[in-house]
ModelCIF file with pLDDT and N, C-alpha, C, O atoms, coordinates in Angstrom:
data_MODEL
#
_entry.id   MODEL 
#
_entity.id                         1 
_entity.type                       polymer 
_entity.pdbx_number_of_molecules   1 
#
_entity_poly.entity_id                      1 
_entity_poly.type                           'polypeptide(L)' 
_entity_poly.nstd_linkage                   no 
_entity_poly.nstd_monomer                   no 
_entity_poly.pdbx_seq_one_letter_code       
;(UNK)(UNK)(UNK)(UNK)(UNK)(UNK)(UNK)(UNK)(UNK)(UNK)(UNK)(UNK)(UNK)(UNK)(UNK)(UNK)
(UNK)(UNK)(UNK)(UNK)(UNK)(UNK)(UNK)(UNK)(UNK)(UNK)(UNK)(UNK)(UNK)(UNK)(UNK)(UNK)
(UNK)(UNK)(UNK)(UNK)(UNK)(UNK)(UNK)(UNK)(UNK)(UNK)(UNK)
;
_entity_poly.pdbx_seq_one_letter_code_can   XXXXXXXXXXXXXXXXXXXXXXXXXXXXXXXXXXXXXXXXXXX 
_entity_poly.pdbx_strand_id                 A 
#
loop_
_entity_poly_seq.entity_id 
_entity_poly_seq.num 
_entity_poly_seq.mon_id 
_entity_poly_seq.hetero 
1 1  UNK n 
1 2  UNK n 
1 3  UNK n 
1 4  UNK n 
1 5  UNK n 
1 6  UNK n 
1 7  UNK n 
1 8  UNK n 
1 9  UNK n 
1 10 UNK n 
1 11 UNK n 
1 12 UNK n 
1 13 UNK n 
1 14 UNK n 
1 15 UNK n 
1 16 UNK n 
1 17 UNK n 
1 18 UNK n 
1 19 UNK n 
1 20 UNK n 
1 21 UNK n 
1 22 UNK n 
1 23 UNK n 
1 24 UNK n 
1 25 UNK n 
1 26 UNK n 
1 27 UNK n 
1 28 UNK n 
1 29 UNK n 
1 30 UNK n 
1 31 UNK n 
1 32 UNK n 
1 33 UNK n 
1 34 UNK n 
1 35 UNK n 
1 36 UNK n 
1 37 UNK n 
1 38 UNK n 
1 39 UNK n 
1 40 UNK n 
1 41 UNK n 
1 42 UNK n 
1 43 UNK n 
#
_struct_asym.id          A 
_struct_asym.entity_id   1 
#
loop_
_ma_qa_metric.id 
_ma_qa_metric.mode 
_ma_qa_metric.name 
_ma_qa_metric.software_group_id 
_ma_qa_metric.type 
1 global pLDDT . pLDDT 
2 local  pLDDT . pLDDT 
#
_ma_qa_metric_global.metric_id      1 
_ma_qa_metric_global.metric_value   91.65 
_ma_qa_metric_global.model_id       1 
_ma_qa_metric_global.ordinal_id     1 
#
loop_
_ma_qa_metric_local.label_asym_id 
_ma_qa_metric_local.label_comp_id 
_ma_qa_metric_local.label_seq_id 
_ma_qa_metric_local.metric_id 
_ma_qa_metric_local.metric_value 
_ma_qa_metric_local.model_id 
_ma_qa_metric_local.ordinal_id 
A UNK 1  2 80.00 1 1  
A UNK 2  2 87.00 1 2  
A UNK 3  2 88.00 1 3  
A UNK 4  2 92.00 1 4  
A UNK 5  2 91.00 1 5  
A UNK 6  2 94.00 1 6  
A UNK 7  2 93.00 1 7  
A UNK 8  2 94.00 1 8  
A UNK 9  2 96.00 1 9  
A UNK 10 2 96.00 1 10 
A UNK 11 2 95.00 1 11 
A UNK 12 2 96.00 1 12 
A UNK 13 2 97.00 1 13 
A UNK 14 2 96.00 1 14 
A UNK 15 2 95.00 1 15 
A UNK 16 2 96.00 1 16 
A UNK 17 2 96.00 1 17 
A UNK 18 2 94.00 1 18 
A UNK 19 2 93.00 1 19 
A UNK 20 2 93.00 1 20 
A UNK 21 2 92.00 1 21 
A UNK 22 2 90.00 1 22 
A UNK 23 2 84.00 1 23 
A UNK 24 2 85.00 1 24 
A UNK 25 2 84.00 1 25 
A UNK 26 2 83.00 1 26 
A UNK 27 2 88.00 1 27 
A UNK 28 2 89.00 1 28 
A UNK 29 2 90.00 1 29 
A UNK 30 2 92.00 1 30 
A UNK 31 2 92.00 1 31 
A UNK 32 2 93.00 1 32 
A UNK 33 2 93.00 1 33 
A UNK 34 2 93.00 1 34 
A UNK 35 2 94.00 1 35 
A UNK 36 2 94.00 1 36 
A UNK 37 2 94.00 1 37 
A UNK 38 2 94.00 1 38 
A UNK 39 2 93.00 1 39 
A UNK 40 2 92.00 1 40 
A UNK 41 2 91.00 1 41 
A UNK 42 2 90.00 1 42 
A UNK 43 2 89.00 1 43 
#
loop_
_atom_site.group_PDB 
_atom_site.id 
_atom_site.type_symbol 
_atom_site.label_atom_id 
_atom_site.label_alt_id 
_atom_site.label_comp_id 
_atom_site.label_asym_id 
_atom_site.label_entity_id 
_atom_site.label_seq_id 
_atom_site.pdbx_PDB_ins_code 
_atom_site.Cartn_x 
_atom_site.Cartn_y 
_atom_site.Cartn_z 
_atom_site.occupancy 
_atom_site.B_iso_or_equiv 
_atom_site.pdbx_formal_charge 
_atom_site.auth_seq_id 
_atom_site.auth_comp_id 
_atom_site.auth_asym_id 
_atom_site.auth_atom_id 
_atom_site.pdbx_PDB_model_num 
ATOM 1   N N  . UNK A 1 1  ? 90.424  78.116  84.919  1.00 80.00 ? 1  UNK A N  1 
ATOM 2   C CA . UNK A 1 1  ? 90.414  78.896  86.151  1.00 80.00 ? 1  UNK A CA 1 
ATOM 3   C C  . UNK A 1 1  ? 91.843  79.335  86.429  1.00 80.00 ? 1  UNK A C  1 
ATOM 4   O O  . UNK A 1 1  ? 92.718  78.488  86.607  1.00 80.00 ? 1  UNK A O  1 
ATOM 5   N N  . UNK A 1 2  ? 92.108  80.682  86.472  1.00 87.00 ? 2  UNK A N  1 
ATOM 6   C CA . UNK A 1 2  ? 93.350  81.189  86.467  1.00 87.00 ? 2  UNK A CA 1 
ATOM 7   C C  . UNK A 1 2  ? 93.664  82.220  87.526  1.00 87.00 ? 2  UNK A C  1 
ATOM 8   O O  . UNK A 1 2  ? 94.226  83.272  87.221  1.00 87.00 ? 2  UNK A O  1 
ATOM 9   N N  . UNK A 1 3  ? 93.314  81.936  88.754  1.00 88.00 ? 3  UNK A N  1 
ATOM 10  C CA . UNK A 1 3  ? 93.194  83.434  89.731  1.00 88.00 ? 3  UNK A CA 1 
ATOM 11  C C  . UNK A 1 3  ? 95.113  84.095  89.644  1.00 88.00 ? 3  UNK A C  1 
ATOM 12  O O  . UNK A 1 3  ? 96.204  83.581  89.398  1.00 88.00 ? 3  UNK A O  1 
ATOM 13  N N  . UNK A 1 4  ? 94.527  85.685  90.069  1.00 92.00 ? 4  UNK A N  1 
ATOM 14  C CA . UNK A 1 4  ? 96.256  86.113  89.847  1.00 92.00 ? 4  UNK A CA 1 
ATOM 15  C C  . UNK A 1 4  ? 96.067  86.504  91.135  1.00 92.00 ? 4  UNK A C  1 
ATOM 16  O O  . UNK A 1 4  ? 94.965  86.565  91.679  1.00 92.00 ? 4  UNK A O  1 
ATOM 17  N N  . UNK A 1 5  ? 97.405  86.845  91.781  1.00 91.00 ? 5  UNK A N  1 
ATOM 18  C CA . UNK A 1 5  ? 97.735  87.587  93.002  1.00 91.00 ? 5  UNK A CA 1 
ATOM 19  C C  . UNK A 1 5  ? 98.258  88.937  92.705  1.00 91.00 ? 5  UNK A C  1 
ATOM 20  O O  . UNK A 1 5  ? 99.452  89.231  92.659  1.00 91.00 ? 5  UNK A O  1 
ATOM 21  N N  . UNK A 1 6  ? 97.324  89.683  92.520  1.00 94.00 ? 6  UNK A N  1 
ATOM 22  C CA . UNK A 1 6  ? 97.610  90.832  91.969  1.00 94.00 ? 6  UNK A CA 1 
ATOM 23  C C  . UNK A 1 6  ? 96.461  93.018  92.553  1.00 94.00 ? 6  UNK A C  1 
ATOM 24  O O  . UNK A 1 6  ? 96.533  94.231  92.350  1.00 94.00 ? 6  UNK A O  1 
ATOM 25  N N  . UNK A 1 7  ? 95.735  92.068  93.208  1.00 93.00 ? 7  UNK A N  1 
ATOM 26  C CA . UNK A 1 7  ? 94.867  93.220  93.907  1.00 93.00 ? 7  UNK A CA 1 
ATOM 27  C C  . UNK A 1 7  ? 96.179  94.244  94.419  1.00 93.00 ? 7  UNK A C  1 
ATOM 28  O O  . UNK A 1 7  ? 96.314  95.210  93.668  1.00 93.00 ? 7  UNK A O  1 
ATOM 29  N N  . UNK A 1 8  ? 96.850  94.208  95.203  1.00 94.00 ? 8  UNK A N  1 
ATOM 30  C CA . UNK A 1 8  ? 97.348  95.034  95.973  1.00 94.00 ? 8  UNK A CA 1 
ATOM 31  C C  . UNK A 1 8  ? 98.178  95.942  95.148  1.00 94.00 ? 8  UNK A C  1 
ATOM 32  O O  . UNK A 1 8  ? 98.238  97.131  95.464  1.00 94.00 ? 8  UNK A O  1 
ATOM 33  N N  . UNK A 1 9  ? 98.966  95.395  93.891  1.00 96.00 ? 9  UNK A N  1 
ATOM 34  C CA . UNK A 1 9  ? 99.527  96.331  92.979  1.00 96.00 ? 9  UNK A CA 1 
ATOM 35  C C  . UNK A 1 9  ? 98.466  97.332  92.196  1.00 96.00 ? 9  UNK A C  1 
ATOM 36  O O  . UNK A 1 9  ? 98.658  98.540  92.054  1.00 96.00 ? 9  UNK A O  1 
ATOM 37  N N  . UNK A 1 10 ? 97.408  96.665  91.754  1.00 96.00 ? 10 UNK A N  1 
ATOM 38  C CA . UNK A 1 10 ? 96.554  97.163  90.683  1.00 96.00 ? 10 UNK A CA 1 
ATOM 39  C C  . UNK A 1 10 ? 96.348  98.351  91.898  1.00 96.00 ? 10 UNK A C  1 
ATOM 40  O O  . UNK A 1 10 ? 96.728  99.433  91.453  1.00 96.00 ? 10 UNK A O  1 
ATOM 41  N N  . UNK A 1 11 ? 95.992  98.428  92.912  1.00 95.00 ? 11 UNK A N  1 
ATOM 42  C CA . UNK A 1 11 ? 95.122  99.544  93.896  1.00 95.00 ? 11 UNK A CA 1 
ATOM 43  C C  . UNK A 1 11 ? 96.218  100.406 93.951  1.00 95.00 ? 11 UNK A C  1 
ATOM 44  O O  . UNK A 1 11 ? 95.999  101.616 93.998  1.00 95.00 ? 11 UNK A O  1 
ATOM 45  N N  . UNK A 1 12 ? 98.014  99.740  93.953  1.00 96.00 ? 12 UNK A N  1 
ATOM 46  C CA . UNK A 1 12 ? 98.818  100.869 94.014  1.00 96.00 ? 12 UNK A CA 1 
ATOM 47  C C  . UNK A 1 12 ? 98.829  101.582 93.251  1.00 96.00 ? 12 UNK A C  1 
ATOM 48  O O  . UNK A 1 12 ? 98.790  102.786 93.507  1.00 96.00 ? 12 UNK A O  1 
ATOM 49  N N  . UNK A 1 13 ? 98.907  100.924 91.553  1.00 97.00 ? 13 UNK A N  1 
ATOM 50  C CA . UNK A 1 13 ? 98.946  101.327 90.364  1.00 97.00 ? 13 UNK A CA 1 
ATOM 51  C C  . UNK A 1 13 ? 98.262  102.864 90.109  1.00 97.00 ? 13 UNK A C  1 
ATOM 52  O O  . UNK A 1 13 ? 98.781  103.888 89.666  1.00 97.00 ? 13 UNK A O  1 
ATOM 53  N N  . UNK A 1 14 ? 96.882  102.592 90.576  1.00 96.00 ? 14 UNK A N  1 
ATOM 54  C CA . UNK A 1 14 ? 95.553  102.952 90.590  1.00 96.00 ? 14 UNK A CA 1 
ATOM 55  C C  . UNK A 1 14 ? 95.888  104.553 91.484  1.00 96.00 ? 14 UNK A C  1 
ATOM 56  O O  . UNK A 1 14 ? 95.550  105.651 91.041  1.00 96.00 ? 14 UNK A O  1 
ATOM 57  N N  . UNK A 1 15 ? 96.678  104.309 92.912  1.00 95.00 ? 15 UNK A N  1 
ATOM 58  C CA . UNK A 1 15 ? 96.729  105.161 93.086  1.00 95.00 ? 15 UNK A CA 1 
ATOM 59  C C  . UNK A 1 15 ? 97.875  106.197 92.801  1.00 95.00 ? 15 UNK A C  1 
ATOM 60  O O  . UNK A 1 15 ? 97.812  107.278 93.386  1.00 95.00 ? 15 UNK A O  1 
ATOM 61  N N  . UNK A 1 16 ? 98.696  105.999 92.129  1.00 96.00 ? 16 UNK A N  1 
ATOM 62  C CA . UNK A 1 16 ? 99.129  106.584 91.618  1.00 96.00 ? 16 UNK A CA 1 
ATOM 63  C C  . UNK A 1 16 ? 99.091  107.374 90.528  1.00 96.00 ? 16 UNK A C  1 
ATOM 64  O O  . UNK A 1 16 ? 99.781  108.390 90.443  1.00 96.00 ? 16 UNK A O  1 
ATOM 65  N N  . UNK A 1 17 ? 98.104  106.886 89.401  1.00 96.00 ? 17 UNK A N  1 
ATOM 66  C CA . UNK A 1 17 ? 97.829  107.219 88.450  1.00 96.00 ? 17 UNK A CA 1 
ATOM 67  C C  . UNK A 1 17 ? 96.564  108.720 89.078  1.00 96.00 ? 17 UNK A C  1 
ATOM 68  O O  . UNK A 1 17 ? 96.471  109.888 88.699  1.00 96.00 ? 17 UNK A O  1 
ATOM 69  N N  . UNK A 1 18 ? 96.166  108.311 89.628  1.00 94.00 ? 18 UNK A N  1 
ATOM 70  C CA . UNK A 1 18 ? 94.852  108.837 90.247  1.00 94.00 ? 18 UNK A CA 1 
ATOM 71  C C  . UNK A 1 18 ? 96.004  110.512 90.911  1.00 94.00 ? 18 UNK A C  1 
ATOM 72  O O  . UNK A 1 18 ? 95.853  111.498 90.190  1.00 94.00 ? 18 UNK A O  1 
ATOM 73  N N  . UNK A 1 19 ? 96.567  110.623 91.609  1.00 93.00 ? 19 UNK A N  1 
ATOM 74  C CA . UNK A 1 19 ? 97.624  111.583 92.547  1.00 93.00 ? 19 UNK A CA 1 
ATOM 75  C C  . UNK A 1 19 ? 98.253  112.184 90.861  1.00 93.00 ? 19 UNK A C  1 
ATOM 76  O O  . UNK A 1 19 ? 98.695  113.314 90.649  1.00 93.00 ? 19 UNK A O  1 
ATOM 77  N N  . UNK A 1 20 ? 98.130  111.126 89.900  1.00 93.00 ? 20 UNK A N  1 
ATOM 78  C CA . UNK A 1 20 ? 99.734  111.913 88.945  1.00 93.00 ? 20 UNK A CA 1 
ATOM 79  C C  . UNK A 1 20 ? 97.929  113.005 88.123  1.00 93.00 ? 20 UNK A C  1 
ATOM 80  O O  . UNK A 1 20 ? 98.084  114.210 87.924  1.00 93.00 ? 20 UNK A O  1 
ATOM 81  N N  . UNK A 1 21 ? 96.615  112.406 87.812  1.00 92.00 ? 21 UNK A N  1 
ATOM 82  C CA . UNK A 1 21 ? 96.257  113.326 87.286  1.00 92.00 ? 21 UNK A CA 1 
ATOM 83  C C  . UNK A 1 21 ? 95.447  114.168 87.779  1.00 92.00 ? 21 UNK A C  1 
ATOM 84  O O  . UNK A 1 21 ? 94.327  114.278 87.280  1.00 92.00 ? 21 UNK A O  1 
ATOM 85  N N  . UNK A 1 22 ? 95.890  115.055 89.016  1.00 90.00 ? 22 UNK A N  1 
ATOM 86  C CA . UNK A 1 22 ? 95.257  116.109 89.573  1.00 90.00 ? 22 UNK A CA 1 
ATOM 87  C C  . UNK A 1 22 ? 96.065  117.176 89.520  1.00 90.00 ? 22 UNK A C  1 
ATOM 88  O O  . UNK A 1 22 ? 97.235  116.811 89.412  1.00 90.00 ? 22 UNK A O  1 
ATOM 89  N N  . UNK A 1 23 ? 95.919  118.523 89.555  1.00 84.00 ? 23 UNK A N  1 
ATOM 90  C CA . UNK A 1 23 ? 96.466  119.675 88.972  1.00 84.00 ? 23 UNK A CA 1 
ATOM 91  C C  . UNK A 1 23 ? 97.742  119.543 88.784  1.00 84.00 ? 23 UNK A C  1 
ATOM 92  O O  . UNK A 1 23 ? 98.398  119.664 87.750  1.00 84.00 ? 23 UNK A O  1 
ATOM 93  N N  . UNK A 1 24 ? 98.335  119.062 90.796  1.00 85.00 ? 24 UNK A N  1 
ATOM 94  C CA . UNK A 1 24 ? 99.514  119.495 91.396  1.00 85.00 ? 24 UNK A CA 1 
ATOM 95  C C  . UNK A 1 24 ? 100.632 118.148 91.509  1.00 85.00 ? 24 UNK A C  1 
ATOM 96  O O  . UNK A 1 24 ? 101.494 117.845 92.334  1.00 85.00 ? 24 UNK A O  1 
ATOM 97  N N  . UNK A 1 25 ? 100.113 117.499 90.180  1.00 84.00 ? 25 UNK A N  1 
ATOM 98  C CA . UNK A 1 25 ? 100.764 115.832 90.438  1.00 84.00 ? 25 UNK A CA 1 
ATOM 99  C C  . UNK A 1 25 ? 101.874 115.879 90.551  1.00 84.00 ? 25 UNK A C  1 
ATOM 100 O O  . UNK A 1 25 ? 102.483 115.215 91.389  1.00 84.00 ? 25 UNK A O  1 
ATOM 101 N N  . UNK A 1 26 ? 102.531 116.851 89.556  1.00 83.00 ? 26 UNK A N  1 
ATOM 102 C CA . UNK A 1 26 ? 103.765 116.469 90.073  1.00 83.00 ? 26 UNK A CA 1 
ATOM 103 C C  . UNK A 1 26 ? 105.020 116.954 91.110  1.00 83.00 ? 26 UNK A C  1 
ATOM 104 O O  . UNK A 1 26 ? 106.202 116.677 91.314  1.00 83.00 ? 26 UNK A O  1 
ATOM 105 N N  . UNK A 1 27 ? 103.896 117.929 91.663  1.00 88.00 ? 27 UNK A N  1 
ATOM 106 C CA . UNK A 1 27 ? 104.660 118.242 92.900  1.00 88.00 ? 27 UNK A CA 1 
ATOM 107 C C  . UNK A 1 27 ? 104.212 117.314 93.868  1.00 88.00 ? 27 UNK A C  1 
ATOM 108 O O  . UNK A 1 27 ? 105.106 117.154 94.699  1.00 88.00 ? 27 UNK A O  1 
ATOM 109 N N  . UNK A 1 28 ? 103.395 116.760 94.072  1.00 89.00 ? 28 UNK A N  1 
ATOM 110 C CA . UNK A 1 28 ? 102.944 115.489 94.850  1.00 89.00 ? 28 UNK A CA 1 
ATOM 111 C C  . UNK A 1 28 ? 103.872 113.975 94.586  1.00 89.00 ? 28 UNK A C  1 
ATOM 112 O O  . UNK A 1 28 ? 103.621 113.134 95.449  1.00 89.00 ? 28 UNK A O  1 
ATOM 113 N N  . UNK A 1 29 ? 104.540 113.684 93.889  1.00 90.00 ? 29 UNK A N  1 
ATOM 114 C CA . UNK A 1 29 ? 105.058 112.704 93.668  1.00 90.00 ? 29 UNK A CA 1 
ATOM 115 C C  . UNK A 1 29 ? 106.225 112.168 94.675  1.00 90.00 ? 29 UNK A C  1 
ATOM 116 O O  . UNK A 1 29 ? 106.402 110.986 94.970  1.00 90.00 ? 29 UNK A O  1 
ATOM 117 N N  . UNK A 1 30 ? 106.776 112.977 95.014  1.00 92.00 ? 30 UNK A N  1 
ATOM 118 C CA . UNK A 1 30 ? 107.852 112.687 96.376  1.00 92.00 ? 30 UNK A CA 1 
ATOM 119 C C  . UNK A 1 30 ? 106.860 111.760 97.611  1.00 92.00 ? 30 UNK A C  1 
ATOM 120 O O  . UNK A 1 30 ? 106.987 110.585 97.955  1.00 92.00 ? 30 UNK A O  1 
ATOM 121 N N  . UNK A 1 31 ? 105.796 112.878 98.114  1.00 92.00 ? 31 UNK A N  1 
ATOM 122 C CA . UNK A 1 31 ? 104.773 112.067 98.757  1.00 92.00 ? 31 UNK A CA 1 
ATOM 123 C C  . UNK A 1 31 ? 104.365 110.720 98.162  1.00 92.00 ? 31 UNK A C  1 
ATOM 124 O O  . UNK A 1 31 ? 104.453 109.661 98.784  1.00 92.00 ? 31 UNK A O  1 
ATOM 125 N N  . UNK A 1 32 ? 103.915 110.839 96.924  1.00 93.00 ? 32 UNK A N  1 
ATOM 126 C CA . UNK A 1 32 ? 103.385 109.852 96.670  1.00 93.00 ? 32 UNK A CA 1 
ATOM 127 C C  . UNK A 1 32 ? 104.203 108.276 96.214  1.00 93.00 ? 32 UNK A C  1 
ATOM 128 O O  . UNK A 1 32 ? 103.817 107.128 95.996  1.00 93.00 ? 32 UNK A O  1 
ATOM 129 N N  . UNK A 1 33 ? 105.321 108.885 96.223  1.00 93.00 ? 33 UNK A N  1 
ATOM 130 C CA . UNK A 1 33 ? 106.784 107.940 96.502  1.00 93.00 ? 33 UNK A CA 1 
ATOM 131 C C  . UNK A 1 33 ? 106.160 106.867 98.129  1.00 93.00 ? 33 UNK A C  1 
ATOM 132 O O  . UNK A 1 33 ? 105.499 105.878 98.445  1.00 93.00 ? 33 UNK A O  1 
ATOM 133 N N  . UNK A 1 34 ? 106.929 107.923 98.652  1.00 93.00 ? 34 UNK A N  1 
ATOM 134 C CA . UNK A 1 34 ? 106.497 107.394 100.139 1.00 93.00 ? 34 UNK A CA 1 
ATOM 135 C C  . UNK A 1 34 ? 105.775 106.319 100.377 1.00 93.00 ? 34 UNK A C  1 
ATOM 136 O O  . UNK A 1 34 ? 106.063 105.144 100.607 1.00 93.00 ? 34 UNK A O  1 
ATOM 137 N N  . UNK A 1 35 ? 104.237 107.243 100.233 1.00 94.00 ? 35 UNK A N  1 
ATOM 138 C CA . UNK A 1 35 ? 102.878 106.642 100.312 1.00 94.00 ? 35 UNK A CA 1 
ATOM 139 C C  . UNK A 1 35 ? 102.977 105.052 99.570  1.00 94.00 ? 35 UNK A C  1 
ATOM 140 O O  . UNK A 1 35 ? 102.602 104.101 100.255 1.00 94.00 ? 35 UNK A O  1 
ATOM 141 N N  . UNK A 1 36 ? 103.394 104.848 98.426  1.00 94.00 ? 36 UNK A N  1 
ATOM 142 C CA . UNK A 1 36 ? 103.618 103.605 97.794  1.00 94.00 ? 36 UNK A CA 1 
ATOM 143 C C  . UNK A 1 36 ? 104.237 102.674 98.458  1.00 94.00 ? 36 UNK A C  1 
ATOM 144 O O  . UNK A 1 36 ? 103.874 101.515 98.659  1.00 94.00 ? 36 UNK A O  1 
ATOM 145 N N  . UNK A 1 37 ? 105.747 103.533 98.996  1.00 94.00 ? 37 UNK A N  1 
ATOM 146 C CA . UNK A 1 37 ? 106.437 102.713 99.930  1.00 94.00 ? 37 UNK A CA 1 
ATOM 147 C C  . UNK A 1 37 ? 106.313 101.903 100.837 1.00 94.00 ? 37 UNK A C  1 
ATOM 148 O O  . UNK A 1 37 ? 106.986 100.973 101.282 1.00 94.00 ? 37 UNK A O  1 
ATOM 149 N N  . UNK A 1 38 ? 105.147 102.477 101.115 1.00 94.00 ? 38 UNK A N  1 
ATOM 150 C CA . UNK A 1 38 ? 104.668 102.057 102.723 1.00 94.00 ? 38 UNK A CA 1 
ATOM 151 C C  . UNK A 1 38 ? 103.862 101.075 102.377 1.00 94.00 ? 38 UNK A C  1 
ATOM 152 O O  . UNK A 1 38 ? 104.005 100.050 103.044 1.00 94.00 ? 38 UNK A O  1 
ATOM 153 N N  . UNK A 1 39 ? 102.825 101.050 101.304 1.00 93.00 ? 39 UNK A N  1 
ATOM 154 C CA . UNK A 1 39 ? 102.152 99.878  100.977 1.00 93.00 ? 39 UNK A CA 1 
ATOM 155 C C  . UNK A 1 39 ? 102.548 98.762  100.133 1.00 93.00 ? 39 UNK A C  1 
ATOM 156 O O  . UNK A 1 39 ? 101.878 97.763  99.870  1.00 93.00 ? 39 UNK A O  1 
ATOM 157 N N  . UNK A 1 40 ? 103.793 99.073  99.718  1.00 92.00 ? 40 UNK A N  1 
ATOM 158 C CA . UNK A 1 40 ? 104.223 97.812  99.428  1.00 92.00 ? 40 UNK A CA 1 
ATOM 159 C C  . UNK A 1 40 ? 104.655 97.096  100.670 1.00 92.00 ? 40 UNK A C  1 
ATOM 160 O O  . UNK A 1 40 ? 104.388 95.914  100.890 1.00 92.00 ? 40 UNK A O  1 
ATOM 161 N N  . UNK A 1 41 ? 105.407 97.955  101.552 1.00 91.00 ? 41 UNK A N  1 
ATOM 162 C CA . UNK A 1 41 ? 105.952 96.943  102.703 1.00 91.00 ? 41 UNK A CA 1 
ATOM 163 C C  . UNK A 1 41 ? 104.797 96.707  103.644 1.00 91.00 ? 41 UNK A C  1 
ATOM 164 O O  . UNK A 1 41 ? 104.975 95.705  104.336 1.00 91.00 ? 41 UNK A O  1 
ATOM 165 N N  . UNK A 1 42 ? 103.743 97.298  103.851 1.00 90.00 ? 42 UNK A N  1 
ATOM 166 C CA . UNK A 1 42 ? 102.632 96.176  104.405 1.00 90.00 ? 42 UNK A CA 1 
ATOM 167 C C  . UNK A 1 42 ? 101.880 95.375  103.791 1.00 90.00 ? 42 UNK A C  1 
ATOM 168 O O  . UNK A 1 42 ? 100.956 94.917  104.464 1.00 90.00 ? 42 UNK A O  1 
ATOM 169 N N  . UNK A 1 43 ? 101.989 94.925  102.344 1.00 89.00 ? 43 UNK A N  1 
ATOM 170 C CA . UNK A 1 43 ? 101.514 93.888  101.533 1.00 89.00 ? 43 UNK A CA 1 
ATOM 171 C C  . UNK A 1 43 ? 102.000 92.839  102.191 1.00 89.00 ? 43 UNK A C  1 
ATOM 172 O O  . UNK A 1 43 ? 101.789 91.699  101.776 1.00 89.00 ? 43 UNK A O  1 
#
C-alpha cells in the first residue's frame, strides 16, 4: 500500500497540457502561467 500526494499537480499538469493543445496555446500561456500560479498557492 503506497498512497502518493500527488492529485493536485497531476490536475495542474493536466491542465496545462490540455490549454498548450488547443489552436491558440501558445498565445495562451502567459495566462496559463498565472492560472497555475494561483493553484499552486491555494494547494
Amino acid at each position: 500500500y503506497f498512497p502518493y500526494d500527488n492529485q493536485p499537480e497531476q490536475e495542474i499538469c493536466l491542465l496545462a497540457m490540455r490549454r498548450e493543445l488547443t489552436a491558440w496555446g501558445w498565445l495562451l500561456r502567459p495566462h496559463t502561467h498565472r492560472r497555475i500560479r494561483n493553484l499552486r498557492r491555494q494547494r
